[in-house]
Structures are given as structure tokens and as C-alpha cells.
Protein backbone atom coordinates (compact mmCIF):
# COMPACT_ATOMS: atom_id res chain seq x y z
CA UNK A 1 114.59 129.79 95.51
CA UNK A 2 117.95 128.89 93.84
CA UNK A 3 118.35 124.95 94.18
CA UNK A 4 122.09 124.81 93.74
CA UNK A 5 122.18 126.92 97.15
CA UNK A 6 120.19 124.30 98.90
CA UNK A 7 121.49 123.53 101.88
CA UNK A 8 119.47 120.65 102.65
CA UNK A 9 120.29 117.18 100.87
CA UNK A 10 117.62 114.57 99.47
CA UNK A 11 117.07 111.93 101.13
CA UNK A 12 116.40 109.06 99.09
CA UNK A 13 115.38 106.04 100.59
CA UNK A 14 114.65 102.50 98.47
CA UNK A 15 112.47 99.90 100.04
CA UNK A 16 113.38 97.16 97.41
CA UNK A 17 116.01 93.99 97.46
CA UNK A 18 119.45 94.75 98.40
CA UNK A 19 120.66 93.55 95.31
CA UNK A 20 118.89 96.89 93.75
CA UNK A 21 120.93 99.24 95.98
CA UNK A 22 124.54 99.50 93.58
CA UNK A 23 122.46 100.72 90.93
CA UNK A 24 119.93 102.85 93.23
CA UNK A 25 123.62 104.77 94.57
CA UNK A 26 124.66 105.80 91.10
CA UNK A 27 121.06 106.97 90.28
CA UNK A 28 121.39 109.37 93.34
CA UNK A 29 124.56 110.31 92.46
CA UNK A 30 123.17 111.66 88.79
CA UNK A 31 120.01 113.41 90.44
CA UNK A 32 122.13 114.99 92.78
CA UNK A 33 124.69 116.37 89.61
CA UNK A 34 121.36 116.57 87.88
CA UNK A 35 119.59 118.94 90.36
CA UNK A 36 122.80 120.42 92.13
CA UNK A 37 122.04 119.36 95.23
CA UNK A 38 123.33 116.48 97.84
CA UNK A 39 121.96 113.52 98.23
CA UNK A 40 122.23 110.42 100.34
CA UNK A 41 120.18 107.08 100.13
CA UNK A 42 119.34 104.78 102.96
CA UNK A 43 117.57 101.58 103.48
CA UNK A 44 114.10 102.43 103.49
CA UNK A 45 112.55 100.65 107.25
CA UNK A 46 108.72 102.18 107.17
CA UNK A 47 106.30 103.94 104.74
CA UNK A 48 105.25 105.89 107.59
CA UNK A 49 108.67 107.77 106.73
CA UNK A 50 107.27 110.04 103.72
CA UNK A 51 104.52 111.12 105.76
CA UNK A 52 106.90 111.69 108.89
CA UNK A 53 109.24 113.69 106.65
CA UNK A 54 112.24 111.69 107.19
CA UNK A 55 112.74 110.79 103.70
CA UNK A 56 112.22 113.34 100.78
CA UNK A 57 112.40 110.78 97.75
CA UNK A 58 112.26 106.70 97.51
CA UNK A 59 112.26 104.15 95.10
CA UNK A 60 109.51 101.68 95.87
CA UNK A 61 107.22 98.29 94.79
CA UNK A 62 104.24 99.08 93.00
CA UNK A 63 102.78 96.94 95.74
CA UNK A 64 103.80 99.83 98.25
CA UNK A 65 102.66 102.88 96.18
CA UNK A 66 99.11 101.38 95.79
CA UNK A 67 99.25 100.85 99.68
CA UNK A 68 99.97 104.49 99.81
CA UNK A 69 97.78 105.85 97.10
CA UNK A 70 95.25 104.29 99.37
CA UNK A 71 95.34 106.31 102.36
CA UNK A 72 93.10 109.47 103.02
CA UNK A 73 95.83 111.56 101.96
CA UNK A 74 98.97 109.86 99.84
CA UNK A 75 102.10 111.38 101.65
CA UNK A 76 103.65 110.79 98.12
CA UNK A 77 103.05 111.89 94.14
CA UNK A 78 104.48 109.41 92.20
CA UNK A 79 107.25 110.80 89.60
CA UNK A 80 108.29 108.44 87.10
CA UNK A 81 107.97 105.14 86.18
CA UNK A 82 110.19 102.27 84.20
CA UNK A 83 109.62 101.28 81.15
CA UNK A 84 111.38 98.07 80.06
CA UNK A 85 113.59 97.52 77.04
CA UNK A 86 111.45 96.33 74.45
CA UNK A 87 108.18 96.95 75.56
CA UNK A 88 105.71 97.43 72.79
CA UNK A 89 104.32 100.64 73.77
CA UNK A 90 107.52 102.43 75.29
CA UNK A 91 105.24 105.34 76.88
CA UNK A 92 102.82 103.55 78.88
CA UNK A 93 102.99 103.35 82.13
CA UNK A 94 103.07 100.19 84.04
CA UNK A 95 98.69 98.94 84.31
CA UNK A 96 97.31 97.83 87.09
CA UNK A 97 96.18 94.18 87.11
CA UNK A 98 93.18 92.98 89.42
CA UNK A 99 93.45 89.14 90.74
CA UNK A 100 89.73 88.07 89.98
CA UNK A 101 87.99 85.05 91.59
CA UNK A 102 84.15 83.81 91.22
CA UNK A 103 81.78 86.10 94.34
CA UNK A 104 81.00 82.89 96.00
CA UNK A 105 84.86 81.63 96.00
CA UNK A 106 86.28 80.70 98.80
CA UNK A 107 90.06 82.21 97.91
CA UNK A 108 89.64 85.73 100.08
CA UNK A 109 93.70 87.21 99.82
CA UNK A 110 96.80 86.18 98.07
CA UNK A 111 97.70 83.90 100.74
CA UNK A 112 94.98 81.75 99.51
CA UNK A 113 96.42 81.22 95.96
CA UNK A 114 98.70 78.56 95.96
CA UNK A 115 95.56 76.13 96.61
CA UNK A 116 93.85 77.79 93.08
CA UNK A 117 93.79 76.69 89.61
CA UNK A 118 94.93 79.86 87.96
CA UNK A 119 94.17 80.94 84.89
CA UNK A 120 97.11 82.61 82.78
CA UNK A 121 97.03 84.20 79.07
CA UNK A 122 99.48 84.45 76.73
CA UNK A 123 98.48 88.17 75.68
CA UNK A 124 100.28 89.06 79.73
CA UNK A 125 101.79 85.83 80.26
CA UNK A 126 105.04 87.97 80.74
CA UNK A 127 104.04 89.47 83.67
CA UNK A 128 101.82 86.84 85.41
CA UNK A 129 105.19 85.02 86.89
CA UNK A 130 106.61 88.32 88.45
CA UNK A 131 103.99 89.42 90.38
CA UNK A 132 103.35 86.19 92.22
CA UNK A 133 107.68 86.08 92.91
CA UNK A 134 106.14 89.80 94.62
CA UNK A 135 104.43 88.07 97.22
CA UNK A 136 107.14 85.56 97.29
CA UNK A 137 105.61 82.80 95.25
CA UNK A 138 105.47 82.21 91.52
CA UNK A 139 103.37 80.19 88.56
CA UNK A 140 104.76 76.78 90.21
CA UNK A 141 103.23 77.24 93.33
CA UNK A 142 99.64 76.81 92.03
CA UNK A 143 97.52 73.72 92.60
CA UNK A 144 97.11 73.67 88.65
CA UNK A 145 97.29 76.08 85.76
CA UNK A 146 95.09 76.67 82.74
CA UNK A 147 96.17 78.48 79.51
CA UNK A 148 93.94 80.97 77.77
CA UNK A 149 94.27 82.60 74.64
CA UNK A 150 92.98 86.39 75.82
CA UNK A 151 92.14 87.29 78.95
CA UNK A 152 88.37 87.52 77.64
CA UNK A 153 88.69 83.85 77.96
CA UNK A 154 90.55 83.56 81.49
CA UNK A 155 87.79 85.25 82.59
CA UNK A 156 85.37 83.21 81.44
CA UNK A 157 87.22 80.50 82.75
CA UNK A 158 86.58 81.57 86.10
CA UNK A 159 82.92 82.35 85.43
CA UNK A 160 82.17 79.18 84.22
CA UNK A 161 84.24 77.60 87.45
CA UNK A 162 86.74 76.12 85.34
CA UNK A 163 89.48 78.17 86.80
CA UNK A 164 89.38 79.52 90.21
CA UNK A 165 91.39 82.77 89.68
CA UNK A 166 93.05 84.82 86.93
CA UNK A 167 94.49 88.21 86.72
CA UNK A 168 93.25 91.28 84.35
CA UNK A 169 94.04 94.59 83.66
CA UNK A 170 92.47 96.67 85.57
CA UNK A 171 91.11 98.68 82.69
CA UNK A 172 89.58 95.86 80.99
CA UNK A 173 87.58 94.69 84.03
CA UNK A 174 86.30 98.17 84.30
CA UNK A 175 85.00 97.90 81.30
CA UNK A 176 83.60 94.52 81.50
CA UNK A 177 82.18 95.39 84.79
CA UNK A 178 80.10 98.39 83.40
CA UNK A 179 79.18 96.81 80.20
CA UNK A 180 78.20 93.37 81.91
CA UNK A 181 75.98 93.48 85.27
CA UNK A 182 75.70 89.98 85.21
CA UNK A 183 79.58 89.64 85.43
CA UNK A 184 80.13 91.88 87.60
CA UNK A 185 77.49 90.16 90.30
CA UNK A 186 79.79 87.02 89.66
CA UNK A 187 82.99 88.46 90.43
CA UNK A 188 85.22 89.34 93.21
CA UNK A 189 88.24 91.22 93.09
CA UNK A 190 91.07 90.00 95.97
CA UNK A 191 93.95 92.02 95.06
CA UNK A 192 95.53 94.30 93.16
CA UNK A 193 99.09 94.41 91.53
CA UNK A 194 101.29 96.21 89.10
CA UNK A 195 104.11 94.38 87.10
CA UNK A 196 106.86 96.78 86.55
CA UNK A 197 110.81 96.21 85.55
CA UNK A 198 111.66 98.06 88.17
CA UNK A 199 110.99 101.00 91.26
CA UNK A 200 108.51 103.60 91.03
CA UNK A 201 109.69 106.78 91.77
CA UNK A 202 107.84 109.03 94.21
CA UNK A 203 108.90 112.14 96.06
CA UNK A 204 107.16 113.06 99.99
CA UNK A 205 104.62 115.69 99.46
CA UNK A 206 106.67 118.23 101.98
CA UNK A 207 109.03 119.01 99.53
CA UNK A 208 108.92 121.91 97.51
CA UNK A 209 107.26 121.75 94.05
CA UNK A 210 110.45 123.38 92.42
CA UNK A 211 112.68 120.46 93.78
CA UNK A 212 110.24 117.90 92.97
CA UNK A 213 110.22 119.19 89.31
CA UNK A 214 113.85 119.32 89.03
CA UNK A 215 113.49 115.52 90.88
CA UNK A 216 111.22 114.52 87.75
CA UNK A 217 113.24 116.01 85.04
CA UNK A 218 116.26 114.32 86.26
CA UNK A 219 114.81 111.13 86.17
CA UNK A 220 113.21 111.59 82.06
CA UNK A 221 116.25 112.44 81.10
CA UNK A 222 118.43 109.53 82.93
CA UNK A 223 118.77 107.46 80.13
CA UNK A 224 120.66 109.55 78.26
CA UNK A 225 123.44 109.88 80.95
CA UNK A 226 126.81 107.40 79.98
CA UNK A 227 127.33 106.22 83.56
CA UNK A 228 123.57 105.26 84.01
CA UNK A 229 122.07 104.05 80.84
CA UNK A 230 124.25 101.14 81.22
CA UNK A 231 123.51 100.56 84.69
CA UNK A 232 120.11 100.66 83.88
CA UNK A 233 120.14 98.62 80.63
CA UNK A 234 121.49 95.46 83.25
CA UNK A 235 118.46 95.81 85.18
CA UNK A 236 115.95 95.77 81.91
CA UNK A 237 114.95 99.27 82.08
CA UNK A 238 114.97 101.45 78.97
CA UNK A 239 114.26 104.43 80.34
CA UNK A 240 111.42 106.29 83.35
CA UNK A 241 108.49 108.52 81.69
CA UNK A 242 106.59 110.91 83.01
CA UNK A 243 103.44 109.65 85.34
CA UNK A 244 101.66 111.11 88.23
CA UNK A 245 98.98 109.82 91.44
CA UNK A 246 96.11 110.87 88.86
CA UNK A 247 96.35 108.26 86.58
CA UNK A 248 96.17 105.12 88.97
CA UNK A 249 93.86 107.30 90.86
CA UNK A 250 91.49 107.76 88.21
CA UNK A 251 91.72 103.85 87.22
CA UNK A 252 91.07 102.87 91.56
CA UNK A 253 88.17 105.73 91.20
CA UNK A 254 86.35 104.26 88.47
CA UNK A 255 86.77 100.34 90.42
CA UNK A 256 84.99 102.16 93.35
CA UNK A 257 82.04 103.57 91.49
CA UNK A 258 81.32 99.95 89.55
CA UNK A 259 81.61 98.62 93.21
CA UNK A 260 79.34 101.36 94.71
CA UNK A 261 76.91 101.24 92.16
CA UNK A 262 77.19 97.43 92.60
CA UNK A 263 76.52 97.42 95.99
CA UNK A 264 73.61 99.90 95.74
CA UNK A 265 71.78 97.31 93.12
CA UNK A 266 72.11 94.68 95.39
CA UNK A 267 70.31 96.14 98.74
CA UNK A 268 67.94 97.78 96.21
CA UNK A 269 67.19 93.74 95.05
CA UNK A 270 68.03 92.39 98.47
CA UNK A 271 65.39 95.41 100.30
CA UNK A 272 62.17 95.00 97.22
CA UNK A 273 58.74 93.36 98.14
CA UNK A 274 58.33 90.01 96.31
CA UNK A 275 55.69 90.61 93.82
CA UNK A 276 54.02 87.44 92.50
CA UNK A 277 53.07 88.18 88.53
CA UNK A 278 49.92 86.91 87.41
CA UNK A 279 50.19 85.84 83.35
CA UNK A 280 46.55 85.60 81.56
């Protein structure tokens, strides 16, 4: 199939804030000189519009794309992802970040946080104020706030009931939660976020492989365009790289074997005989 014969724009579609949407418009307008084919962009109103086909392309929260990654089958593979200027390791993607509270807590959901005292370290103390401003709140709304060097110690801030919540990478906990049964039968994961400078890019599953390519390529090679870089440069992004559904997959995977295998353990302990031990 020859894509500059398409007949059929993209339909891009951003579900971010409004003040987004100047830059989103000349980001369409490269992808469609990129991939030779018309485009349009619209105000994103429903998810349910990449599995409905109505969309072919959006820029969306990280917040949204794990909501999607979630269901039996995503209706989206995710693209590309921004990296910001300066980051320290320019060609990672963004990490996932688990909001972690003590098993017996009462704190169940987000909503619950502003009554917490959180936890923050300075190793991702960057990134701790803009994913509360996600859910519309930030640092200032908790009850109190302790400082940690690491987030080995925010942790154990929570463990030890100093601190009521915290938030760590995602691949740390996994490995604390293997390496550490004890930790993991004290913890409780509530939520689930992923800082990022700016959209994820994902592209509906209906279209074609070929156009979704060309979709992806466009989008690697962005910052190299004159009109965009700029644009892009306001808004703190360097550049997008290269990043697909497997790799949070594989990260939300591994979480729901440590669970599993958590859960299994505790009906095995919950289900046993009591067996009194006699000691000559």
C-alpha cells in the first residue's frame, strides 16, 4: 500500500489541557508532511474512542494509557514517549511509580492522600510534585511531609509507621517485594502513576502496521524538524524515543505474579492446621 495515496486522514485526538493543543496542531501538521498523509486533531471526549475506531492516533496522560493497558485487550500500542531536556539518562522511558502505604492502612485510593504524612526523596523529588498536580493536588496538600534520603528509606518510613505513604519505582518495589517476604506482607500498593514531561503517544490498534510505523518514525525523528524542536523545547521536551505496550506490560506482569504468589502464601498460612511443637 502506497501511504502518500491514502485517502483516509489521521485522526489525532489529545485528551490533555487545552493549553497543550497549539503545540499538539503543529505536531500533526509535521506527521502529516512526515507520513504524506492528512491529518486533523480534535479534542479527545472518551477512551472508548480508540477501541470504537473513531480516532486513529492520540496524545494522552500516562494516567490514561495505564487505564488502557489494563483492559483485556489495549485498543492502543503505545509509540513514543518524551524525554525531557536534561534528563540524566536521555533514552529511558518514563518508570512507573507505585504509591505504597502500610497493609493495615487505612488510606485505600488517592482521594485519601491529602490526610497522609507522605514520604518524599530527594533521589525523585522532581517528580513527586507533578504527579499529585495529576490528580489535581500537589506536595502542599498533605497533612505533613517527611524527607528521605533514598527511597530505601521512604520505605522504611512507612514500614516502621513513621510515614503513612510514599511513592517508588515500580521496579524497585519489584525487587524488594521478591527479595523481602516480610515486606511485601506489610505493604499495599493504592495506585500507580507515571511522571512524564509530556503526552504519550499511542496509535488505535485498527490501523495498519505500515501507517503506524511511518506514525513512529515521524515522531523519533521530530526533534530534528526547525518548526517543532522549538515548540517542543517550550514545553521541556528534548525529544520522543522509541517504546512499546511490552515494556510497562512486562513491569505490571511481574507486580501481578509478586501479588499472586503473595496471595497464594497467605491462604496456604491462613488454610494450615495449628501444630503445637513440643521442645525436649
Amino acid at each position: 500500500m502506497d501511504i502518500a495515496n491514502m485517502v483516509s486522514p489521521i485522526i489525532f485526538a489529545t485528551f490533555l489541557a487545552p493549553s497543550w493543543y497549539k503545540t499538539y496542531q503543529y505536531v500533526t501538521e509535521y506527521v502529516e508532511r512526515y507520513v504524506r498523509t492528512p491529518t486533523f486533531l480534535l479534542n479527545g471526549e472518551s477512551l472508548d474512542d480508540f477501541s470504537s475506531e473513531y480516532v486513529d492516533a492520540g496524545f494522552i496522560s500516562p494516567l490514561a494509557y495505564l487505564q488502557l493497558l489494563d483492559q483485556q485487550t489495549c485498543p492502543v500500542e503505545l509509540v513514543a514517549a518524551p524525554v525531557a531536556v536534561g534528563a540524566s539518562d536521555p533514552q529511558l522511558p518514563p518508570l512507573l511509580y507505585d504509591i505504597v502505604v502500610r497493609r493495615d492502612s487505612t488510606f485505600t485510593s488517592l482521594d485519601d492522600l491529602p490526610e497522609c504524612v507522605w514520604a518524599f526523596h530527594s533521589e525523585t523529588a522532581h517528580v513527586e510534585e507533578p504527579s499529585m498536580l495529576v490528580q489535581g493536588s500537589s506536595l502542599t496538600d498533605f497533612r505533613a511531609s517527611i524527607e528521605a534520603a533514598t527511597q530505601a528509606q521512604a520505605l522504611r518510613l512507612v514500614v516502621d509507621g513513621a510515614a503513612d505513604a510514599t511513592a517508588i519505582d515500580t521496579r524497585r518495589l519489584n525487587l524488594v517485594l521478591r527479595n523481602s517476604p516480610s515486606l511485601a506482607a506489610n505493604l499495599r500498593v493504592v495506585s500507580t502513576y507515571c511522571p512524564s514531561p509530556g503526552p504519550l503517544v499511542v496509535v488505535s490498534r485498527h490501523v495498519s502496521l505500515e501507517v503506524r510505523t511511518k506514525i513512529q518514525e515521524a515522531f523519533l525523528m521530530i526533534h530534528k524538524d526547525s518548526l517543532c524542536a522549538p515548540r517542543l523545547r517550550e514545553n521541556i521536551i528534548d525529544k520522543f524515543i522509541f517504546v512499546s505496550n511490552i515494556y510497562y506490560k512486562n513491569l505490571r506482569n511481574q507486580r501481578e505474579l509478586l501479588d499472586s504468589a503473595y496471595n497464594a502464601s497467605e491462604q496456604h498460612i491462613v488454610g494450615m492446621t495449628p501444630v503445637t511443637a513440643q521442645i525436649s
